[in-house]
N, C-alpha and C. Protein backbone atom coordinates (compact mmCIF):
# COMPACT_ATOMS: atom_id res chain seq x y z
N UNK A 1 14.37 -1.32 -15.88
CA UNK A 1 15.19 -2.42 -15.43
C UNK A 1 15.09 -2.52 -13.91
N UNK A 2 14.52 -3.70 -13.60
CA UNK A 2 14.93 -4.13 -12.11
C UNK A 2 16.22 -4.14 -11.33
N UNK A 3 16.02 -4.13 -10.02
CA UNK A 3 17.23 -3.88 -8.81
C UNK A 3 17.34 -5.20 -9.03
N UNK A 4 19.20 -5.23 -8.76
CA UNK A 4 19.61 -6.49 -8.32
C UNK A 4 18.68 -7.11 -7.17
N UNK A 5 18.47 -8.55 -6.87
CA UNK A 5 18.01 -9.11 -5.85
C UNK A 5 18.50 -9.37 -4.44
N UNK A 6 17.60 -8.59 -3.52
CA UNK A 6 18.55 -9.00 -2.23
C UNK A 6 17.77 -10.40 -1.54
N UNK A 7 18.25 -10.69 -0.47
CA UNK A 7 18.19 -11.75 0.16
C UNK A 7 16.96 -11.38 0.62
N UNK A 8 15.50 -12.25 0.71
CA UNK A 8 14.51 -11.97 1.44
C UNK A 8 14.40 -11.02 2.47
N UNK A 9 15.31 -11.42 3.50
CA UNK A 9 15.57 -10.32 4.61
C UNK A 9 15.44 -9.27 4.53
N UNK A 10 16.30 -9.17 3.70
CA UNK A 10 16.46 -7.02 3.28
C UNK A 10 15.70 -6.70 2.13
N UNK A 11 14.75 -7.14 1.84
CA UNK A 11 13.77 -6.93 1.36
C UNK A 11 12.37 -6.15 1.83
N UNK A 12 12.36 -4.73 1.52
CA UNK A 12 11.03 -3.82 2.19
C UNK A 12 10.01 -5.01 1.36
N UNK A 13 8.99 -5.08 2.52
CA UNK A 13 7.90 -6.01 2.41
C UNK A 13 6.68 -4.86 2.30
N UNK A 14 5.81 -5.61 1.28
CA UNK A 14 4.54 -4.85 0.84
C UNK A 14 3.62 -5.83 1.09
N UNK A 15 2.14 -4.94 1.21
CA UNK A 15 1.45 -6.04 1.41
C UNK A 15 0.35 -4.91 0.41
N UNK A 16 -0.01 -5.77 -0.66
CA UNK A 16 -0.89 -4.86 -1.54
C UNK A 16 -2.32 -5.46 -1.34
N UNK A 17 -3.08 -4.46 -1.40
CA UNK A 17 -4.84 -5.07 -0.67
C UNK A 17 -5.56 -4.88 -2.25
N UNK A 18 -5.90 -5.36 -3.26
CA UNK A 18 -6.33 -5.43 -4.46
C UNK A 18 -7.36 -6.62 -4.50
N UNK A 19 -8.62 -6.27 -5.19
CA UNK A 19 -9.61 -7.53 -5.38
C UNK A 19 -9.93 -7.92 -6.91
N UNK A 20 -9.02 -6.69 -8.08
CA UNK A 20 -8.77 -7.30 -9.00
C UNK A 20 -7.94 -7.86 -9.46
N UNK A 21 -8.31 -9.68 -9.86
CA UNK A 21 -7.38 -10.91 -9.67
C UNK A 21 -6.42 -10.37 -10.63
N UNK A 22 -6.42 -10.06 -11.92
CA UNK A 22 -5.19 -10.05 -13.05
C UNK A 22 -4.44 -8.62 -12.26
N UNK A 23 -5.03 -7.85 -12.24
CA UNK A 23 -4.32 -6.56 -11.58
C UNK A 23 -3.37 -6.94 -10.38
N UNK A 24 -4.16 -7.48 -9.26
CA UNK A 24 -3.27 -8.23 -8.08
C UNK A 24 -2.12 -9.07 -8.76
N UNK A 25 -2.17 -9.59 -9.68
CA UNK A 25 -1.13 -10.38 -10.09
C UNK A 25 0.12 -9.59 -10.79
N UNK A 26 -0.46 -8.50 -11.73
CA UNK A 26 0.62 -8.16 -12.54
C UNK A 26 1.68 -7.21 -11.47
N UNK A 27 0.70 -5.85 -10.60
CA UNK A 27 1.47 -5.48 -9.62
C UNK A 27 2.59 -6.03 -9.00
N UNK A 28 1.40 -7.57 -8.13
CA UNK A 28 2.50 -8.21 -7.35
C UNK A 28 3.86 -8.55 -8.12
N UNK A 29 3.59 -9.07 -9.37
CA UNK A 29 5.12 -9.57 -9.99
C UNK A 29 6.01 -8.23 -10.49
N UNK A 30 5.48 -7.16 -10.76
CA UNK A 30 5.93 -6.06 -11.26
C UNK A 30 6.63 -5.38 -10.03
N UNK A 31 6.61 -5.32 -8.12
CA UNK A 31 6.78 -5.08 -7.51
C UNK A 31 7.80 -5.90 -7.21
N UNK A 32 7.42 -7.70 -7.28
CA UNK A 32 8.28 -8.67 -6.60
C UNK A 32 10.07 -8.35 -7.45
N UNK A 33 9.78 -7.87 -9.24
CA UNK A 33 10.82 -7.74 -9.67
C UNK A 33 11.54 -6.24 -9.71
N UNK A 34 10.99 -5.45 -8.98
CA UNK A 34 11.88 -4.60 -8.39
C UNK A 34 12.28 -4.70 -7.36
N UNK A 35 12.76 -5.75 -6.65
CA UNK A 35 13.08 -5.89 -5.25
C UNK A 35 12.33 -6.30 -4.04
N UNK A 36 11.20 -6.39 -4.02
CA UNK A 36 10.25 -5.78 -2.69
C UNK A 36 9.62 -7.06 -2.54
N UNK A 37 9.38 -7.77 -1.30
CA UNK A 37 8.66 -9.00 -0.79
C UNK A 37 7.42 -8.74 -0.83
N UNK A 38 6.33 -9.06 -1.93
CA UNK A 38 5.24 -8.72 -1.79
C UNK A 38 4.32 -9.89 -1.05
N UNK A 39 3.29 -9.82 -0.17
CA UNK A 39 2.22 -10.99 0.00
C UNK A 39 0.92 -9.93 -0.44
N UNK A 40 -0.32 -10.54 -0.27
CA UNK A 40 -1.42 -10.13 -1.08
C UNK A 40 -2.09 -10.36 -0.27
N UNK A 41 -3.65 -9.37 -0.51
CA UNK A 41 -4.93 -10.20 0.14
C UNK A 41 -5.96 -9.20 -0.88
N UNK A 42 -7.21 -9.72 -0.80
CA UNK A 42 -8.04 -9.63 -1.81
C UNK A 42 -9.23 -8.59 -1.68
N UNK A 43 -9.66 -8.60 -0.22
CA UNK A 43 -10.64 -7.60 0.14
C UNK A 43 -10.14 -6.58 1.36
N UNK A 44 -10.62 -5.77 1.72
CA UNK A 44 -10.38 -4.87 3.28
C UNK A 44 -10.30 -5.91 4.31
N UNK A 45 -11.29 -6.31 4.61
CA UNK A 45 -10.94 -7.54 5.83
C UNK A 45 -10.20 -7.88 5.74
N UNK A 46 -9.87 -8.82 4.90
CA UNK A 46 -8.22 -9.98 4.85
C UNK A 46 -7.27 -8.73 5.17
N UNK A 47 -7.31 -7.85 4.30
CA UNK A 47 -6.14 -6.65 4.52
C UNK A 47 -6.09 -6.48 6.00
N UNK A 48 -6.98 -6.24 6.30
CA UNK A 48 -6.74 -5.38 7.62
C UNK A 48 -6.02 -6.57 8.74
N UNK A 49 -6.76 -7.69 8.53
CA UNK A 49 -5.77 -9.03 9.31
C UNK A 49 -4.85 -9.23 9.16
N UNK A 50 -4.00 -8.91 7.46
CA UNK A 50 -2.77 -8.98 7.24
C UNK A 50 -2.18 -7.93 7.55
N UNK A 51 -2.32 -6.97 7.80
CA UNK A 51 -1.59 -5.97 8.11
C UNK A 51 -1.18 -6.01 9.50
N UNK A 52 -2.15 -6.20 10.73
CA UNK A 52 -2.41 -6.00 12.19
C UNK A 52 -1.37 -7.72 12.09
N UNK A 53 -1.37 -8.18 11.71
CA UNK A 53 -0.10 -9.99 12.09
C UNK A 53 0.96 -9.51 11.47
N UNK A 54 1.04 -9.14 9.71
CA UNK A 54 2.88 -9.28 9.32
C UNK A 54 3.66 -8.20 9.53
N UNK A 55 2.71 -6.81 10.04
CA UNK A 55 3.37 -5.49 9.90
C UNK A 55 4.09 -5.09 8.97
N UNK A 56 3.96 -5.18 7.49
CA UNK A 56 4.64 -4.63 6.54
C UNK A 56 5.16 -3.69 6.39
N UNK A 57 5.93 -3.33 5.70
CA UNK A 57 6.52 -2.05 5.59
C UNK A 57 6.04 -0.76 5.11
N UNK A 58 5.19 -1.09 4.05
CA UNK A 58 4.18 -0.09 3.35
C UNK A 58 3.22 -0.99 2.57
N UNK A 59 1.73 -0.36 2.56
CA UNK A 59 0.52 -0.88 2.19
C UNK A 59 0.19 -0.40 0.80
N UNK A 60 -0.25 -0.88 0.05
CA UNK A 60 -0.58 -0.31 -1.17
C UNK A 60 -1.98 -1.30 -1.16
N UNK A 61 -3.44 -0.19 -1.20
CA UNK A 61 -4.58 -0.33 -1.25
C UNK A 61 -5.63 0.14 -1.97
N UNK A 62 -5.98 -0.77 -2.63
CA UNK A 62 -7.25 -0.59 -3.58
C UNK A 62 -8.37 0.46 -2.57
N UNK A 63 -9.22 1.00 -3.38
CA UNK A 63 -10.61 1.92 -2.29
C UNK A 63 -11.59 0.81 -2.51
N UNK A 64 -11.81 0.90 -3.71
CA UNK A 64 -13.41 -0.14 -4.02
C UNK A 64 -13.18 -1.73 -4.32
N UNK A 65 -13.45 -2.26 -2.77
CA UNK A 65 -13.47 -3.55 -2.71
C UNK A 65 -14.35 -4.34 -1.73
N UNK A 66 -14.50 -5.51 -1.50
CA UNK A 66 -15.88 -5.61 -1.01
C UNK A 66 -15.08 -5.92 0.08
N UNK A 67 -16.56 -5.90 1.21
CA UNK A 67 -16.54 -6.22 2.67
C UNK A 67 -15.74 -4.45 3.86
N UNK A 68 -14.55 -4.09 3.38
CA UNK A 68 -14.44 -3.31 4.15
C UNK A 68 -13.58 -2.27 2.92
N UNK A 69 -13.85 -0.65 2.51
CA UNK A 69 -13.42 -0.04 1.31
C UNK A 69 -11.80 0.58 1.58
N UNK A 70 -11.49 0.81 1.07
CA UNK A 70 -9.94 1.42 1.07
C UNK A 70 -9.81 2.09 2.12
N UNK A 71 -10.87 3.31 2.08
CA UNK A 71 -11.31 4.14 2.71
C UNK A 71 -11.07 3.80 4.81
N UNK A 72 -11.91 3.03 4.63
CA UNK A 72 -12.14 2.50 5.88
C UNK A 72 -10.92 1.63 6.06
N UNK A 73 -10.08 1.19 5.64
CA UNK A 73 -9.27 -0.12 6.45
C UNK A 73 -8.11 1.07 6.21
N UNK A 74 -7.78 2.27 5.32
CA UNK A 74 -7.18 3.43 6.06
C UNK A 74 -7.21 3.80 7.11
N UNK A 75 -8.61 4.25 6.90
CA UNK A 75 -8.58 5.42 8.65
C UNK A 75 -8.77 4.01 9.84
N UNK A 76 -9.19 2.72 9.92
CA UNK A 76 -8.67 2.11 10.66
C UNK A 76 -7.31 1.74 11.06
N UNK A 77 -6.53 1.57 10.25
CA UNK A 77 -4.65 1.61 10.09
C UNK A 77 -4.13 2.87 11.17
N UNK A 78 -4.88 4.07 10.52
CA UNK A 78 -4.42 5.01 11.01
C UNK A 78 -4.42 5.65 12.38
N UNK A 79 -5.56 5.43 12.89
CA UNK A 79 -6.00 5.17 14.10
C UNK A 79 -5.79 3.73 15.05
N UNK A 80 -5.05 3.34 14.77
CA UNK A 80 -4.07 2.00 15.58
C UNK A 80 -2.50 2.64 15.57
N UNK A 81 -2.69 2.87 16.97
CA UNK A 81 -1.07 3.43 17.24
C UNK A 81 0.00 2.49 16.74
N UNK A 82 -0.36 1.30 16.62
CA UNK A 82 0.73 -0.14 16.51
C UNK A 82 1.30 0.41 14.97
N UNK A 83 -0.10 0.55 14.22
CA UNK A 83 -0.01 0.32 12.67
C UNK A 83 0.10 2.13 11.90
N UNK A 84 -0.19 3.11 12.42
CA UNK A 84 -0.10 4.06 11.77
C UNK A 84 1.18 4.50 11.20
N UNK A 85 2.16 4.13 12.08
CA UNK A 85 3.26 4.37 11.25
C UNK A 85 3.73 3.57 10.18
N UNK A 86 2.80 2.69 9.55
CA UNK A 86 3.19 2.12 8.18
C UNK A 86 2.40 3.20 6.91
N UNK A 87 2.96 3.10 5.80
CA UNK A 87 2.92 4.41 4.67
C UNK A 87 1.89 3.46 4.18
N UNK A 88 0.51 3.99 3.87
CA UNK A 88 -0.55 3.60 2.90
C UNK A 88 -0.43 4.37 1.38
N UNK A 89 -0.59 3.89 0.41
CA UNK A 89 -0.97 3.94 -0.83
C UNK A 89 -2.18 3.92 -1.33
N UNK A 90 -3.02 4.57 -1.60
CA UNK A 90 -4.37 4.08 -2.24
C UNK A 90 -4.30 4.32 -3.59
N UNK A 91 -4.53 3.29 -3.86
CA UNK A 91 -4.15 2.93 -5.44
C UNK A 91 -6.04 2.64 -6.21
N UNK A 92 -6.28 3.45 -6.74
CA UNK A 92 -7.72 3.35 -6.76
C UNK A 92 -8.22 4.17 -8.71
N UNK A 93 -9.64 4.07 -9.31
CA UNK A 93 -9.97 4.49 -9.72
C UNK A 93 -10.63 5.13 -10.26
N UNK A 94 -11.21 5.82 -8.69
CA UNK A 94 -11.54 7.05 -8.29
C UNK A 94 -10.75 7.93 -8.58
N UNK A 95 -11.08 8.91 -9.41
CA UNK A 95 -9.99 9.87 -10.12
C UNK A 95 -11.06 11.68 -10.05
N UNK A 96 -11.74 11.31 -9.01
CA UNK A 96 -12.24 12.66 -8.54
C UNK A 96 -11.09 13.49 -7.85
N UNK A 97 -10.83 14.90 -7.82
CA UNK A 97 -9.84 15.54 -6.46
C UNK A 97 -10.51 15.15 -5.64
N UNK A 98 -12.22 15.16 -5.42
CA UNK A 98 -12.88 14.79 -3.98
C UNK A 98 -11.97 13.95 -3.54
N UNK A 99 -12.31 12.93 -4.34
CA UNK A 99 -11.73 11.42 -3.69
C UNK A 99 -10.60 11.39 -3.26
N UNK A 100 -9.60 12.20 -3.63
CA UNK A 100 -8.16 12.45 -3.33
C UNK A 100 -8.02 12.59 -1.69
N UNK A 101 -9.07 13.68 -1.92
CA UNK A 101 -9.06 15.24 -0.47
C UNK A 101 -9.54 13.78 0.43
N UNK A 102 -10.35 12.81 0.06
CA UNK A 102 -10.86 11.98 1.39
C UNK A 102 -10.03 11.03 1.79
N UNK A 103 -9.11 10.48 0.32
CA UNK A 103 -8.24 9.38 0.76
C UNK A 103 -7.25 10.16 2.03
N UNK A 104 -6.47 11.00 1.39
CA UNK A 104 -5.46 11.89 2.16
C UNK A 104 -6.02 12.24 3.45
N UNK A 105 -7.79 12.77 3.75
CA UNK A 105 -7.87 13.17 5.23
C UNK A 105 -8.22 11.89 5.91
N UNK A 106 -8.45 10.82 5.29
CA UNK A 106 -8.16 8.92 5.96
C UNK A 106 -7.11 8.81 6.72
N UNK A 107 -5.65 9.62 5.82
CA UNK A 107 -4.52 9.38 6.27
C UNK A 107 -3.41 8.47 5.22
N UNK A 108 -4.10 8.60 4.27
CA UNK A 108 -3.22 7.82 3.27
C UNK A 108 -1.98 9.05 3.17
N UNK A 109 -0.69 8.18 2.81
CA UNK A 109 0.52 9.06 2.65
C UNK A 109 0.34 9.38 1.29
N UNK A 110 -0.35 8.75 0.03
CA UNK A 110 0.34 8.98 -1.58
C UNK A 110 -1.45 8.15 -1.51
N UNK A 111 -1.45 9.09 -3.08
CA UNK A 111 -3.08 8.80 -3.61
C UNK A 111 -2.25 8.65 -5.41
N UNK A 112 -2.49 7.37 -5.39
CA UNK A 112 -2.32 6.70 -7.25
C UNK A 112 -3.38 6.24 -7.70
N UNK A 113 -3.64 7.07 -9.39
CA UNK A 113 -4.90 6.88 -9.62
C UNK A 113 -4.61 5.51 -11.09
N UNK A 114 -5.92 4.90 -11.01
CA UNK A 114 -5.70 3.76 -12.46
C UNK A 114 -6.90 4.50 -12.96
N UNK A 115 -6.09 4.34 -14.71
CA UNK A 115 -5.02 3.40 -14.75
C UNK A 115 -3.69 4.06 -14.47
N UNK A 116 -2.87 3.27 -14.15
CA UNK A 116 -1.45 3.97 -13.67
C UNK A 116 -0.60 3.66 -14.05
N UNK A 117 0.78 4.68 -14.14
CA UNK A 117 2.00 3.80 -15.00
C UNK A 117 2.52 3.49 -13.81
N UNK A 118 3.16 2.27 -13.95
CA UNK A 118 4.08 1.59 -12.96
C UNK A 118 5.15 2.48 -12.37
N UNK A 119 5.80 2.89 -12.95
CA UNK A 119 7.39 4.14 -12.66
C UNK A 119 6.59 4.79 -11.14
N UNK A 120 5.13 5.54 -11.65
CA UNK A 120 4.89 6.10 -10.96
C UNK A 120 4.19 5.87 -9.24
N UNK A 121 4.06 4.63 -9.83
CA UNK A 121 3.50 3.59 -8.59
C UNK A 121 5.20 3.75 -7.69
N UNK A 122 6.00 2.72 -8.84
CA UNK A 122 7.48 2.21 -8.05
C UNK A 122 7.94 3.60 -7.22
N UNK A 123 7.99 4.89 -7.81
CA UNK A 123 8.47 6.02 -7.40
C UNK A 123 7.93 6.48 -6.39
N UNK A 124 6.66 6.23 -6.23
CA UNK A 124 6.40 6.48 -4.72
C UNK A 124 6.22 5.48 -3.61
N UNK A 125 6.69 4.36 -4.14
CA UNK A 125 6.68 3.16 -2.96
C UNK A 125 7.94 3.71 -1.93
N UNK A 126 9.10 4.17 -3.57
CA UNK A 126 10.26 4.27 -2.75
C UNK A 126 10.90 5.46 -1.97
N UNK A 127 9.90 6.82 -2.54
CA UNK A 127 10.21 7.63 -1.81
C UNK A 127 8.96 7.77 -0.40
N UNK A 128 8.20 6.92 -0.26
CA UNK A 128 8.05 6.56 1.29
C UNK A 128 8.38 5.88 2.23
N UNK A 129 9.03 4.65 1.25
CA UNK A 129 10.13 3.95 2.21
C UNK A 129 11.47 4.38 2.58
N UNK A 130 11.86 5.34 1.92
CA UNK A 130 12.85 6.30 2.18
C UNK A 130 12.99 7.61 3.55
N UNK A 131 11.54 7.88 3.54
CA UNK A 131 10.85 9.02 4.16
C UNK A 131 11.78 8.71 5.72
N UNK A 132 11.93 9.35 6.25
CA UNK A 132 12.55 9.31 7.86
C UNK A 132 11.63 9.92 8.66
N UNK A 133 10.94 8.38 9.64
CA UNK A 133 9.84 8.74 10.35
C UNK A 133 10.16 8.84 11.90
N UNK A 134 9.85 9.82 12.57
CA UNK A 134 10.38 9.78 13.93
C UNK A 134 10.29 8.39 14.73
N UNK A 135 11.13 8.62 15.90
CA UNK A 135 11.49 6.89 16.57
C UNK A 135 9.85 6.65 17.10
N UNK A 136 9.57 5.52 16.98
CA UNK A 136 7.93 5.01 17.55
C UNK A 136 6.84 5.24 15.91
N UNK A 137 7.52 5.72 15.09
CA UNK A 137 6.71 5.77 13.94
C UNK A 137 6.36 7.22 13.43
N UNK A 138 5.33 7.04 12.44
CA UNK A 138 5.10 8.60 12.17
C UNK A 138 4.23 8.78 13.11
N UNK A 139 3.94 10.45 13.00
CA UNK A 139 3.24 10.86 13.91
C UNK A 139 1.96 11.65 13.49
């Protein structure tokens, strides 16, 4: 069961980077009805433009997508003092530990593998938006 609805405002904003269309869709509505202002973009590039303009609150990112990979529009995030203190997700299905060990030394906060149950997605959106990050961001 979904959270009551708050007013746009107080709404933690996501910005999920996914290039599969039905997947991008079900997330986004599966996210929008637990509370959370989602907008979208489809490849790494767009992501990385949306991220560096709306500053979201936390990223939830596909690895394998064209033009720029999970991978990379991570450790770019992460390495931008502006943007590192937003919580990445790589939501991927790459289900090697390798792949884990590389998302995490990118700098991703939480590695979710597909297929995935939702609970477990929602459960860690919210215990990183919860997380208490020093003043100026994480570090």
């Amino acid at each position: 069961m979904g959270r009551t609805p708050q007013p746009m405002a107080d709404k933690p904003r996501i910005l999920l980077i996914e290039d599969e269309p039905s997947l991008l869709k079900t997330v986004a509505k599966r996210l929008e009805m637990n509370g959370y202002a989602v907008s979208v973009a489809r490849d790494g590039v767009e992501g990385l433009q949306r991220v560096r303009r709306d500053k979201p609150d936390l990223v939830v990112l596909d690895v394998m997508m064209p033009k720029l990979n999970g991978f990379e529009v991570c450790r770019m995030l992460k390495f931008d003092k502006t943007l590192k203190h937003i919580p990445v997700i790589l939501f991927t299905a790459l289900t090697q530990d390798n792949d884990e060990r590389v998302g995490l030394a990118c700098g991703a906060d939480a590695y979710v593998r597909k297929p995935f149950k939702p609970q477990e997605l929602l459960d860690q959106i919210s215990a990183l938006l919860k997380r208490p990050w020093p003043a100026g961001g994480k570090v």
